[in-house]
N, C-alpha and C. Protein backbone atom coordinates (compact mmCIF):
# COMPACT_ATOMS: atom_id res chain seq x y z
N UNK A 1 30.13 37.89 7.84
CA UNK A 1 30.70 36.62 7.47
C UNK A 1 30.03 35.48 8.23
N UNK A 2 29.85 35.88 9.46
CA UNK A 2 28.97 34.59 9.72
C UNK A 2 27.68 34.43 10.32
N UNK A 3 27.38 35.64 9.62
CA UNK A 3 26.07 35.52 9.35
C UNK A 3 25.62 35.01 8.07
N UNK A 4 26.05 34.53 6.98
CA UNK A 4 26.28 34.28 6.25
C UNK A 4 26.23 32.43 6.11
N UNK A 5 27.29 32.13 6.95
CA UNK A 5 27.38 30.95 7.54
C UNK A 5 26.47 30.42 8.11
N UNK A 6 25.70 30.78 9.30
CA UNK A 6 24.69 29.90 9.83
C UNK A 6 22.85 30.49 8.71
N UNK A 7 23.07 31.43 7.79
CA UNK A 7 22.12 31.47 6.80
C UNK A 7 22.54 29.78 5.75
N UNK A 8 23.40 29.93 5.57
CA UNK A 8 23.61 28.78 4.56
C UNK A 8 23.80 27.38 5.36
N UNK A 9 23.74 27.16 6.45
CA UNK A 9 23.16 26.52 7.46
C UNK A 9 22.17 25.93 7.75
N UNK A 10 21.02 27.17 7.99
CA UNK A 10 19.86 27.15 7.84
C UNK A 10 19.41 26.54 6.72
N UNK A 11 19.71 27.03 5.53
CA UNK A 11 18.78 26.28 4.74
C UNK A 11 19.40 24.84 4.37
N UNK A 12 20.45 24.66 4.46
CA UNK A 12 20.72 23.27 4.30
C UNK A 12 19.82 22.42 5.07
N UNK A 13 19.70 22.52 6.32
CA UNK A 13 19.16 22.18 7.75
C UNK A 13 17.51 21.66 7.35
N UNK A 14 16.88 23.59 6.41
CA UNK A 14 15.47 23.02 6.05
C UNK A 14 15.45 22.46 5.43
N UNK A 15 16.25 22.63 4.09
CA UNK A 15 15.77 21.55 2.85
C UNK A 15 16.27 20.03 3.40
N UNK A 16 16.70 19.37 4.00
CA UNK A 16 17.18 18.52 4.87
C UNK A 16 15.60 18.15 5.29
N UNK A 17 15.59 18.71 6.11
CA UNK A 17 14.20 18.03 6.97
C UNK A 17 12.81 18.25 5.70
N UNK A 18 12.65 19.24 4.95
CA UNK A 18 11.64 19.10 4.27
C UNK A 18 12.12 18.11 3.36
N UNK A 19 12.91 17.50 2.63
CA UNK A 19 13.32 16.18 2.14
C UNK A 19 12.54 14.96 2.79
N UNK A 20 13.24 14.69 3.58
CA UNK A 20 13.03 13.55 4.45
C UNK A 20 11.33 13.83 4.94
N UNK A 21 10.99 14.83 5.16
CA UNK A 21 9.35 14.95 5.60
C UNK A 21 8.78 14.20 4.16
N UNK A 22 9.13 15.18 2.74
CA UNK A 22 8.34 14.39 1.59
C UNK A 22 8.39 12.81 1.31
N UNK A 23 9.74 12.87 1.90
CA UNK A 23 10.03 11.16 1.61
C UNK A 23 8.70 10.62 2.61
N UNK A 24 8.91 10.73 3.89
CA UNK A 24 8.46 9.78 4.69
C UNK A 24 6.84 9.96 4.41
N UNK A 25 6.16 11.53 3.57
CA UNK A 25 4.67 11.02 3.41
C UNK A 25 4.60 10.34 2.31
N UNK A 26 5.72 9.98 1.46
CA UNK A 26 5.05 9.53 -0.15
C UNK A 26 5.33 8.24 0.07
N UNK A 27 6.12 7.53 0.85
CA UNK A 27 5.79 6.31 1.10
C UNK A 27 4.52 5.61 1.54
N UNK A 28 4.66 4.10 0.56
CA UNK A 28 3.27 3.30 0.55
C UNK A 28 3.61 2.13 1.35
N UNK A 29 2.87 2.01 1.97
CA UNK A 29 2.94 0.28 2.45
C UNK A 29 1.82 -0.63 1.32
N UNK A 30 2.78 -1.26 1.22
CA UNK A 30 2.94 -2.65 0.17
C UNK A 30 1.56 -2.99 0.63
N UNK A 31 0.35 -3.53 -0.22
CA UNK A 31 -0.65 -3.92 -0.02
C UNK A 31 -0.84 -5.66 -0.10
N UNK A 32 -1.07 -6.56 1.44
CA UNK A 32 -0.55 -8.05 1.27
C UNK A 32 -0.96 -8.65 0.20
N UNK A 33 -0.54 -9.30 -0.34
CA UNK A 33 -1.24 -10.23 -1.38
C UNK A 33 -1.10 -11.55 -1.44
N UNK A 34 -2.32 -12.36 -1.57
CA UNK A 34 -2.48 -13.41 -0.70
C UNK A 34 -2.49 -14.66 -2.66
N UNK A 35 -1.48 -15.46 -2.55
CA UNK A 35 -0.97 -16.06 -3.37
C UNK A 35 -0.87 -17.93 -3.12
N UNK A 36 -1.00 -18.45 -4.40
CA UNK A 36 -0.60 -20.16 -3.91
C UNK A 36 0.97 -19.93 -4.07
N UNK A 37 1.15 -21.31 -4.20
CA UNK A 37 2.79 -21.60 -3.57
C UNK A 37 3.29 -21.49 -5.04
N UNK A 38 2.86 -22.07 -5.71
CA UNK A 38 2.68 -21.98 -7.43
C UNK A 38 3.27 -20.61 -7.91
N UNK A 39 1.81 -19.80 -7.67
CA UNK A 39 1.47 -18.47 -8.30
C UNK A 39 3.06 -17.38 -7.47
N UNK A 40 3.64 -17.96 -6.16
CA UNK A 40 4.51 -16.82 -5.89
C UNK A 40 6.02 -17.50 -6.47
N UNK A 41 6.05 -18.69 -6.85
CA UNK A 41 7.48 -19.22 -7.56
C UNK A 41 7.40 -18.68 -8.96
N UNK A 42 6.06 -18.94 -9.47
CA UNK A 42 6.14 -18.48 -10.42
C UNK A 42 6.66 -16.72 -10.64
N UNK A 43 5.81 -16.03 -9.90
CA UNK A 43 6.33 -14.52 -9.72
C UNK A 43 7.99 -14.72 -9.41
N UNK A 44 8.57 -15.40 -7.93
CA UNK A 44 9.48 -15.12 -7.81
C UNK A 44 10.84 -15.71 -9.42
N UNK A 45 10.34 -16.71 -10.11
CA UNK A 45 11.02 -16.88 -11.79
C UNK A 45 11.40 -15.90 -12.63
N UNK A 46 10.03 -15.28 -12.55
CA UNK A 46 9.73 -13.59 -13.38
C UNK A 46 11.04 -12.88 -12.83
N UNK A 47 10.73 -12.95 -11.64
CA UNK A 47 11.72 -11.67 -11.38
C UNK A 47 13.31 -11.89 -11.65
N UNK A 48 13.16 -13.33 -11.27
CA UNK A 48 14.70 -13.78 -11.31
C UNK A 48 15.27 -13.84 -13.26
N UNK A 49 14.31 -14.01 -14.22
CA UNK A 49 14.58 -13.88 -15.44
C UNK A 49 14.56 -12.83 -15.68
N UNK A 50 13.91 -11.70 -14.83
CA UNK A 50 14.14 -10.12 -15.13
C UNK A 50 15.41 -9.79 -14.96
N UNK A 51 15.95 -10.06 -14.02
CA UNK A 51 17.23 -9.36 -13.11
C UNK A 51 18.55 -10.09 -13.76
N UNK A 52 18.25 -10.85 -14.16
CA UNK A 52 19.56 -11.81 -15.17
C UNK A 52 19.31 -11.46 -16.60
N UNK A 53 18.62 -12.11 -17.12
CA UNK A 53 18.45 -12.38 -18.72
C UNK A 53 18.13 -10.61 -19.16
N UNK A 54 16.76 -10.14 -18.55
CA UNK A 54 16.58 -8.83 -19.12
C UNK A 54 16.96 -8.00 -19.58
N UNK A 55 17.58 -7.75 -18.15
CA UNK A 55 18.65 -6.57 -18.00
C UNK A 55 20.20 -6.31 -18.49
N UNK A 56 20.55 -7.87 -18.83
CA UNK A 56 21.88 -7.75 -19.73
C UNK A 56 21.39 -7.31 -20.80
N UNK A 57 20.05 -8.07 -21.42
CA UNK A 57 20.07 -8.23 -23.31
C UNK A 57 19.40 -6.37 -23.27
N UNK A 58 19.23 -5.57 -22.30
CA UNK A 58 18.85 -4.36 -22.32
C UNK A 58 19.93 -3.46 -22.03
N UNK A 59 20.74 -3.89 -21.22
CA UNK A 59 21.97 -3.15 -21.53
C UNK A 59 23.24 -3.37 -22.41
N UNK A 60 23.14 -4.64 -22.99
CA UNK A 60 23.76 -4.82 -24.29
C UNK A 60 23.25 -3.88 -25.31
N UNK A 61 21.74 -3.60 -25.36
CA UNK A 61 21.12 -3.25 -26.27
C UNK A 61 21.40 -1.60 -26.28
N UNK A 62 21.41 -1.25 -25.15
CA UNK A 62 22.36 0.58 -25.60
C UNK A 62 23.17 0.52 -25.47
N UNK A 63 24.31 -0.46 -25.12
CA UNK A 63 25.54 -0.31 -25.33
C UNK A 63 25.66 -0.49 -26.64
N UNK A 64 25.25 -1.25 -27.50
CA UNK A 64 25.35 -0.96 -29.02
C UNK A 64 24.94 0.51 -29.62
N UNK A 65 23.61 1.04 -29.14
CA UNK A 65 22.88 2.34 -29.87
C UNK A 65 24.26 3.33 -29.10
N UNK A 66 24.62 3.34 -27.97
CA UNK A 66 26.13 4.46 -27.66
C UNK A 66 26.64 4.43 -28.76
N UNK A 67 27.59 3.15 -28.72
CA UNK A 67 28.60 3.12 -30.01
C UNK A 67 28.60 3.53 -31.52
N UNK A 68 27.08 3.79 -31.43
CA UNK A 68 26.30 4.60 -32.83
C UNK A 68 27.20 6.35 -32.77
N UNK A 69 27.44 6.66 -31.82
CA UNK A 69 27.62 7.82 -31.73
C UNK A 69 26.68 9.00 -30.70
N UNK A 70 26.38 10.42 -31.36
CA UNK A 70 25.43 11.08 -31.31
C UNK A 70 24.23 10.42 -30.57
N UNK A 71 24.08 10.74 -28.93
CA UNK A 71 22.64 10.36 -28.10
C UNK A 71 21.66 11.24 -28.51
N UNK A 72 21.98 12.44 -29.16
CA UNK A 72 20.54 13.66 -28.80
C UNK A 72 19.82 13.21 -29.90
N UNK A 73 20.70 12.00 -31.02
CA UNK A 73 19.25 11.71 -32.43
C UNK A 73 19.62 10.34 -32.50
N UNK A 74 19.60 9.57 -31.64
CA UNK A 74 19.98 8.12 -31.50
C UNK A 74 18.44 7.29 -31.13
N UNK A 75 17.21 7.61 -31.78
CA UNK A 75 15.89 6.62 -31.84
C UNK A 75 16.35 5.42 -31.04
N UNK A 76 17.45 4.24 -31.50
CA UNK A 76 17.95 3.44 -31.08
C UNK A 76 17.78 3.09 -29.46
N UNK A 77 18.79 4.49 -29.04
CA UNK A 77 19.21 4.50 -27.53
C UNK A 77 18.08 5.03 -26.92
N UNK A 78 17.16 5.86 -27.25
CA UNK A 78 16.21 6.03 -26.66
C UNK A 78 14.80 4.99 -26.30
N UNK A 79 14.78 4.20 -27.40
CA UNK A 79 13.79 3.09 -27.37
C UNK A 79 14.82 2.09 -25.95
N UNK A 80 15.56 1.57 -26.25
CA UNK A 80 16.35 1.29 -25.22
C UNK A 80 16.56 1.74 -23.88
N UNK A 81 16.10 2.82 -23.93
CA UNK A 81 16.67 3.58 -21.99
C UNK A 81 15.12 3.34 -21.98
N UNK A 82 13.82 3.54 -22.53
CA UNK A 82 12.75 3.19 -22.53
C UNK A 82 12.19 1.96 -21.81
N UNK A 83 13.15 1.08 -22.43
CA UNK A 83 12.57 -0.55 -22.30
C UNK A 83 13.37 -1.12 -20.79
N UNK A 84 14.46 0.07 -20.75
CA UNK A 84 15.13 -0.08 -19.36
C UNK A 84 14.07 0.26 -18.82
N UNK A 85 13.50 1.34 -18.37
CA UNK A 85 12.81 2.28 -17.52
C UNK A 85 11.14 0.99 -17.49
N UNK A 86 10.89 0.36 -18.32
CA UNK A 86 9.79 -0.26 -17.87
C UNK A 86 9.94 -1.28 -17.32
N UNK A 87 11.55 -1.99 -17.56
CA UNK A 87 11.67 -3.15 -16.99
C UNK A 87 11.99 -3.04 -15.52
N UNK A 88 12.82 -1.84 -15.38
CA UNK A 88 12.99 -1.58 -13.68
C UNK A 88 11.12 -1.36 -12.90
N UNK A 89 10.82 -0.68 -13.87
CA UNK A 89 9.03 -0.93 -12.99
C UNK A 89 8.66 -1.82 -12.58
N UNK A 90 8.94 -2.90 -13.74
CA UNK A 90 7.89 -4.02 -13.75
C UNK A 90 8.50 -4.93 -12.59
N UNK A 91 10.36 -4.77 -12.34
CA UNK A 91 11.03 -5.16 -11.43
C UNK A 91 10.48 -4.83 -10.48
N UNK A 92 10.36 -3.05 -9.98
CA UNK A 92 10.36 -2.59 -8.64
C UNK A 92 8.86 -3.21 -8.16
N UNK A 93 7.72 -3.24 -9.17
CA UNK A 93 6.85 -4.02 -8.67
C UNK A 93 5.99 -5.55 -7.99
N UNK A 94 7.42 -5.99 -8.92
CA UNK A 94 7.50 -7.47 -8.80
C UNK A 94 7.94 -7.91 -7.17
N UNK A 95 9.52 -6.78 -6.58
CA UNK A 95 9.48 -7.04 -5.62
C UNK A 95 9.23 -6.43 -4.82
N UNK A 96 8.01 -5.77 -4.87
CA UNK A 96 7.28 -5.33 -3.80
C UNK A 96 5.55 -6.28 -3.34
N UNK A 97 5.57 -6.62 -4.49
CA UNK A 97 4.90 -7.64 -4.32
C UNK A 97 5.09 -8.93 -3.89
N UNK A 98 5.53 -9.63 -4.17
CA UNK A 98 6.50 -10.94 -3.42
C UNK A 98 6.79 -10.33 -2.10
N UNK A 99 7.18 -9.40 -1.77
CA UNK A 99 7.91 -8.70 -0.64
C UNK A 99 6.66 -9.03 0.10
N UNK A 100 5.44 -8.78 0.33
CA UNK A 100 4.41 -8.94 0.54
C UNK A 100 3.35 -9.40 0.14
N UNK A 101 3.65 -11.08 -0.03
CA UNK A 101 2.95 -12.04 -0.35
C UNK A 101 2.68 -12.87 0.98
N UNK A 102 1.44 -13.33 0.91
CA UNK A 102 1.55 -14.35 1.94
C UNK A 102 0.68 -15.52 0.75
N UNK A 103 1.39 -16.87 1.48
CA UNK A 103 0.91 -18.23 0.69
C UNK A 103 -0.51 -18.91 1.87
N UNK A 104 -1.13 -18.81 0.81
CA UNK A 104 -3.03 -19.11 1.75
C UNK A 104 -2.89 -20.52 1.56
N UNK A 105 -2.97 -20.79 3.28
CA UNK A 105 -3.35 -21.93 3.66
C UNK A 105 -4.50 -22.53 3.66
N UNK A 106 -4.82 -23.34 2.41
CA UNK A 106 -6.10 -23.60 2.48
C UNK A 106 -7.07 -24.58 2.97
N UNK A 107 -6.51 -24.91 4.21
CA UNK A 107 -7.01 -25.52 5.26
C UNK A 107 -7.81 -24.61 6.38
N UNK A 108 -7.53 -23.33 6.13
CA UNK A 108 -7.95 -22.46 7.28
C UNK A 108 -9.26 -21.51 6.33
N UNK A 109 -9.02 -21.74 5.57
CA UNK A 109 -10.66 -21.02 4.82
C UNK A 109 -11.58 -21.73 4.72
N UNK A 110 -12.51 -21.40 4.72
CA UNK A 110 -14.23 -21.85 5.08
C UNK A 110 -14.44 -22.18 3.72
N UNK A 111 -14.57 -23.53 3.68
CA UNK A 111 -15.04 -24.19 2.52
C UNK A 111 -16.65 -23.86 1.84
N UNK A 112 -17.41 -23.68 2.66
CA UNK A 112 -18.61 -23.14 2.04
C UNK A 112 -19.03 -22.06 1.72
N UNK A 113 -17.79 -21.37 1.72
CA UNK A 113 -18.60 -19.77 1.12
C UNK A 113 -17.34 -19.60 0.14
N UNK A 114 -17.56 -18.60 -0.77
CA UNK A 114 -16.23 -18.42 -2.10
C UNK A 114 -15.48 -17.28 -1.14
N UNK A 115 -14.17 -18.07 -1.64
CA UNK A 115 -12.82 -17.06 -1.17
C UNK A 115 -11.99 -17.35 -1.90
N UNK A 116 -10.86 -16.58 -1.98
CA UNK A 116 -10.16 -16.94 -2.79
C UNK A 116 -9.40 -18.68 -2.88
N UNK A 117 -8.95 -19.04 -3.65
CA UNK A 117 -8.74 -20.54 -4.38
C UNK A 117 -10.17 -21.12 -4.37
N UNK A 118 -11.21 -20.53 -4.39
CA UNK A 118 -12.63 -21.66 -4.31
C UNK A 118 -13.12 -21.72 -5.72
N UNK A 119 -13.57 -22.88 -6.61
CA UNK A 119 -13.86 -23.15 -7.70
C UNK A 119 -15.21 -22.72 -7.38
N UNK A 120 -15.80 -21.66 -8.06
CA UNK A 120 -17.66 -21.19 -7.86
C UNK A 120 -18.19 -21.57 -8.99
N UNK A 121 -18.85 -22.66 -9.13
CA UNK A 121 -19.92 -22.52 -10.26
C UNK A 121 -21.29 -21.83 -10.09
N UNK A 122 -21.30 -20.58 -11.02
CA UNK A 122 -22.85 -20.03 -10.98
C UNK A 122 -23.44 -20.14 -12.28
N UNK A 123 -24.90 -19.82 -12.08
CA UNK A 123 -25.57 -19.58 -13.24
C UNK A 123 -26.03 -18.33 -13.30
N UNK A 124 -26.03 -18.15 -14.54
CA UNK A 124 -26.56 -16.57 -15.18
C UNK A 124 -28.18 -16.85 -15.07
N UNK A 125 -28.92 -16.06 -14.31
CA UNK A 125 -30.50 -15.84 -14.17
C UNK A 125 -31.17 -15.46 -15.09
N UNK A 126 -30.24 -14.65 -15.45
CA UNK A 126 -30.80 -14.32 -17.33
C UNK A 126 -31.22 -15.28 -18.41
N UNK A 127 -29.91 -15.79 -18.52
CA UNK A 127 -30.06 -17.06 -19.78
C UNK A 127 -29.84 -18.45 -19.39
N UNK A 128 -29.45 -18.45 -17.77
CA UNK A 128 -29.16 -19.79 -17.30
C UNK A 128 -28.23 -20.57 -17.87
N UNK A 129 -26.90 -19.82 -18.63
CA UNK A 129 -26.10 -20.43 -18.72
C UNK A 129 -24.31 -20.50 -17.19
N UNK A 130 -24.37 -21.49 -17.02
CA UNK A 130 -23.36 -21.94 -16.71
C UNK A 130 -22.09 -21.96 -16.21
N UNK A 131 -21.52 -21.28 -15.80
CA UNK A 131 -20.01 -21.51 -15.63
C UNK A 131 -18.88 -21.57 -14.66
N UNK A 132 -18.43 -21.66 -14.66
CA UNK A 132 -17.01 -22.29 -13.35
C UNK A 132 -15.67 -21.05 -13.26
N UNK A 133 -15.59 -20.28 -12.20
CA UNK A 133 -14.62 -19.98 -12.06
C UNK A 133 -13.53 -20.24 -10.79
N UNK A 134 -12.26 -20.05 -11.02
CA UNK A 134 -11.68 -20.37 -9.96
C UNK A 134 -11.23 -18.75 -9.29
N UNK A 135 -11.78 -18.43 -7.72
CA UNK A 135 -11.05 -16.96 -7.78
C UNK A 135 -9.54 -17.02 -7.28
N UNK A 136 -8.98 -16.17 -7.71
CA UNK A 136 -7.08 -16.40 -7.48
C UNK A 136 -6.96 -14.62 -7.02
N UNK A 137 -5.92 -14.66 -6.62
CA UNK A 137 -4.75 -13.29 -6.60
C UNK A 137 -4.51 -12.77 -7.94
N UNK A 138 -4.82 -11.50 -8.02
CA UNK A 138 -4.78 -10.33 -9.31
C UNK A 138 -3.60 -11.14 -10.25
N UNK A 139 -2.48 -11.01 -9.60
CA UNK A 139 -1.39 -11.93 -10.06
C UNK A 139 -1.36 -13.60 -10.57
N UNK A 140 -2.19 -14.11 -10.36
CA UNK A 140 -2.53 -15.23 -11.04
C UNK A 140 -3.73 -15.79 -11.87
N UNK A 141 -3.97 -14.47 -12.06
CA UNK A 141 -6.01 -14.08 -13.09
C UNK A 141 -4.99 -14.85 -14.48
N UNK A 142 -6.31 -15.60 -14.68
CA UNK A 142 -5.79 -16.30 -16.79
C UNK A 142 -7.31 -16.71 -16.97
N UNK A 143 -8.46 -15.44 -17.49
CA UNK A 143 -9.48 -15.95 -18.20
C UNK A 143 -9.48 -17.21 -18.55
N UNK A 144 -8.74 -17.47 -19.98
CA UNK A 144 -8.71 -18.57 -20.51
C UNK A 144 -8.52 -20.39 -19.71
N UNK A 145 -8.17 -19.91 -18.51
CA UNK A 145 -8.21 -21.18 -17.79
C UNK A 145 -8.92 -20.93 -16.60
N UNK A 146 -10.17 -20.11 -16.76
CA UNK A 146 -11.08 -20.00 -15.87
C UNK A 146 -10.96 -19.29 -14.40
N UNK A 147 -9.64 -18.72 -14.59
CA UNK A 147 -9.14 -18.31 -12.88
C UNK A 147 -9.68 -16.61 -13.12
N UNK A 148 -9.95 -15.97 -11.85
CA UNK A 148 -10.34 -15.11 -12.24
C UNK A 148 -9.99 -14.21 -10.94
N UNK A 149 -9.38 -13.29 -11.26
CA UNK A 149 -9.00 -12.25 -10.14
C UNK A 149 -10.17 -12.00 -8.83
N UNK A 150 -9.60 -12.16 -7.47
CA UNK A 150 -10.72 -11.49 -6.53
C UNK A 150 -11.14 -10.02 -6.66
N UNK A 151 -10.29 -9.00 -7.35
CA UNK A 151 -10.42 -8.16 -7.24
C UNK A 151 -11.26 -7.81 -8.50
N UNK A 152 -11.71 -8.48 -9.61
CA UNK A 152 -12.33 -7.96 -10.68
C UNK A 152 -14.02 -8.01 -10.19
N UNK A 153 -14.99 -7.35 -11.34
CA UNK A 153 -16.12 -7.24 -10.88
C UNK A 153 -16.68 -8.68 -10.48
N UNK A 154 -16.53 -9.33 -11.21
CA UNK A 154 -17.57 -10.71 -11.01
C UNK A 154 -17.08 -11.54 -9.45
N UNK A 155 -15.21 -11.26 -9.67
CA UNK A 155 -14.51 -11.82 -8.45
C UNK A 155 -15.03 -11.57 -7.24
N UNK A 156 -14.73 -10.06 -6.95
CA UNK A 156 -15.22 -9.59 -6.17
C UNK A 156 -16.58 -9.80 -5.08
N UNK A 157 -17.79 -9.70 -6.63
CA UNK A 157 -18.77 -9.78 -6.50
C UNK A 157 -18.99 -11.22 -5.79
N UNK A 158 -18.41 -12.47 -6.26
CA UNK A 158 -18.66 -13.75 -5.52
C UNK A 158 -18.20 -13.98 -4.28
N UNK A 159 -17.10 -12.98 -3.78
CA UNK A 159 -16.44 -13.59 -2.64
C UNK A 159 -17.51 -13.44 -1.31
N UNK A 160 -17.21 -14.64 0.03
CA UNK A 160 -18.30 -14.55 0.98
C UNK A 160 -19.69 -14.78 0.81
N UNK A 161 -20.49 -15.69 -0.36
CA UNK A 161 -21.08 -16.10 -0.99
C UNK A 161 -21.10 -17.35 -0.87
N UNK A 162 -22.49 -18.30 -0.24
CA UNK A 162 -22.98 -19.42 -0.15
C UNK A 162 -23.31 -20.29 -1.19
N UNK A 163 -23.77 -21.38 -1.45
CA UNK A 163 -24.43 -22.12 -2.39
C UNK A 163 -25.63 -21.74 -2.33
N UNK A 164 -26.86 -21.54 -3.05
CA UNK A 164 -28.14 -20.75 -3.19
C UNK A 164 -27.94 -19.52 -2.98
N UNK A 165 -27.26 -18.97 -2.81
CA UNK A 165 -27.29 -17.08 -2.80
C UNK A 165 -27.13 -16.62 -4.30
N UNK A 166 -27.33 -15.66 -4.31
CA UNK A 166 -27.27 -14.48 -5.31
C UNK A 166 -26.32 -13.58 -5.46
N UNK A 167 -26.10 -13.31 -6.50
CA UNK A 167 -24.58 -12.11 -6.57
C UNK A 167 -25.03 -11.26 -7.96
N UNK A 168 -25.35 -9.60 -7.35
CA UNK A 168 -25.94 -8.88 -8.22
C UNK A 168 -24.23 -8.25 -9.18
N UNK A 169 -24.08 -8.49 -9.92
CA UNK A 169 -22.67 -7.85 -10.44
C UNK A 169 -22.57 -7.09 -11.24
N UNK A 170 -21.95 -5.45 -11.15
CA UNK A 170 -22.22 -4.46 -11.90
C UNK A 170 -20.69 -4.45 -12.99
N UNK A 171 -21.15 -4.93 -13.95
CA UNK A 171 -20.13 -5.39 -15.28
C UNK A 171 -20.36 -3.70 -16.25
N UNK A 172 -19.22 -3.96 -17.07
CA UNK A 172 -19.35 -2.66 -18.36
C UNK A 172 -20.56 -2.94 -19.06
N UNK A 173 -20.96 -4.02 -19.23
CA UNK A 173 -22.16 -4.39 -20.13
C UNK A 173 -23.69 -4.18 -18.99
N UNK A 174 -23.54 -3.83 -18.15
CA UNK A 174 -24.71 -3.67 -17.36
C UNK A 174 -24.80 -4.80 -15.98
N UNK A 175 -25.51 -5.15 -15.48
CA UNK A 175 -25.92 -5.80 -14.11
C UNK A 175 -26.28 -7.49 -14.52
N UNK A 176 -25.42 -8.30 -14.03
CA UNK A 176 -25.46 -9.42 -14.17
C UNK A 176 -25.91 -10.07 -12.41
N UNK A 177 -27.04 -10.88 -13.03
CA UNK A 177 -27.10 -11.88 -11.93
C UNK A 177 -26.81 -13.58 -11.50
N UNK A 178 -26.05 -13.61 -10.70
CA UNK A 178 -25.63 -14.66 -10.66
C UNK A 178 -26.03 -15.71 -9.31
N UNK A 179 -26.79 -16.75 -9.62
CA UNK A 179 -26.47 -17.68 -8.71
C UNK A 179 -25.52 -18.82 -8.02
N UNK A 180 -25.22 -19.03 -7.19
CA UNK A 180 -24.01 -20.03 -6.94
C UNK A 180 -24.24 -21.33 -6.68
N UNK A 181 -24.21 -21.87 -7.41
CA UNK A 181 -24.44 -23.90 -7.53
C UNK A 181 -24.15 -24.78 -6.94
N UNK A 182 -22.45 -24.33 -6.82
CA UNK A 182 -21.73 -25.11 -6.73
C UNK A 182 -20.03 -24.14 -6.01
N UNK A 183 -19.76 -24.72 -4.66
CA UNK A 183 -18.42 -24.17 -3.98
C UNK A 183 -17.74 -25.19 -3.85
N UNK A 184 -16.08 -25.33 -4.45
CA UNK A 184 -15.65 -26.60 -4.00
C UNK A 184 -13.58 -25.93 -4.05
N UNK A 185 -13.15 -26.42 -3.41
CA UNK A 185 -12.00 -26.44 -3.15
C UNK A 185 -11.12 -27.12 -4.49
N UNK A 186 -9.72 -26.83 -5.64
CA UNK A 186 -9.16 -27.11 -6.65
C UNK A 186 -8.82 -28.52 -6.18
């Protein structure tokens, strides 16, 4: 009998500590991300229209497919626990990001070389055409208005980069070369 007892003991005890061991290696530390004052209100909006507006009109939305009846053939409720399950992602990511944002002071970055918030105009060596980007935080990349992630190839490729230097950039379309013209602060 009680041997019995400190067996069922025991394994409570291990699975206990091997728990908490898996927990504590699968944890990530949040990677900083360096944001304008703009780009993290804006994130912190997102989240706040996630956590209000979303999440009611998503749980309104299977509380209707329930009242259908039958869950095991309810398309309805399943598209629904779906759109839950991506919105809590897009949540849990949102505040883990913000969680670890810092707002770049851009008084303390070196105006003559590209870093992030620096407007780079280069030219293509190839065809000598032209163009202006601004580099930003992954989180505030918008092609269409010229901002362009540090972390993408071309981004990347410009950051720590002078006026007259060169930036060899390995794109899907092959190896682009770029010169830098022009560094200037938004």
């Amino acid at each position: 009998m009680w041997q019995r007892f400190f067996i069922v003991k025991f394994v409570k005890f291990f699975h206990s500590a091997a728990t908490r061991h898996s927990a504590a290696t699968h944890m990530e530390t949040p990677e900083i991300t360096y944001l304008t004052k703009e780009g993290l209100q804006k994130l912190r909006d997102e989240l706040q229209f996630m956590r209000s507006k979303e999440r009611a009109r998503i749980a309104e939305a299977i509380a209707e497919a329930r009242a259908q009846g039958d869950l095991s053939e309810n398309a309805e409720y399943d598209a629904a626990k779906e759109e839950q399950g991506h919105l809590e992602s897009r949540i849990a990511r949102l505040e883990s990001t913000i969680s670890s944002a810092r707002v770049v002071d851009e008084s303390q970055i070196d105006s003559s070389k590209a870093y992030i918030l620096s407007k780079v105009s280069v030219r293509n060596t190839a065809n000598n055409m032209e163009q202006t980007f601004t580099l930003v935080a992954p989180e505030e990349a918008d092609l269409a208005s010229g901002k362009i992630s540090v972390k993408s190839p071309v981004g990347s490729g410009l950051l720590g980069k002078s006026v007259g230097d060169t930036a060899d950039i390995k794109v899907p379309a092959g190896t682009v070369t770029f010169e830098i013209i022009d560094i200037s602060r938004q």
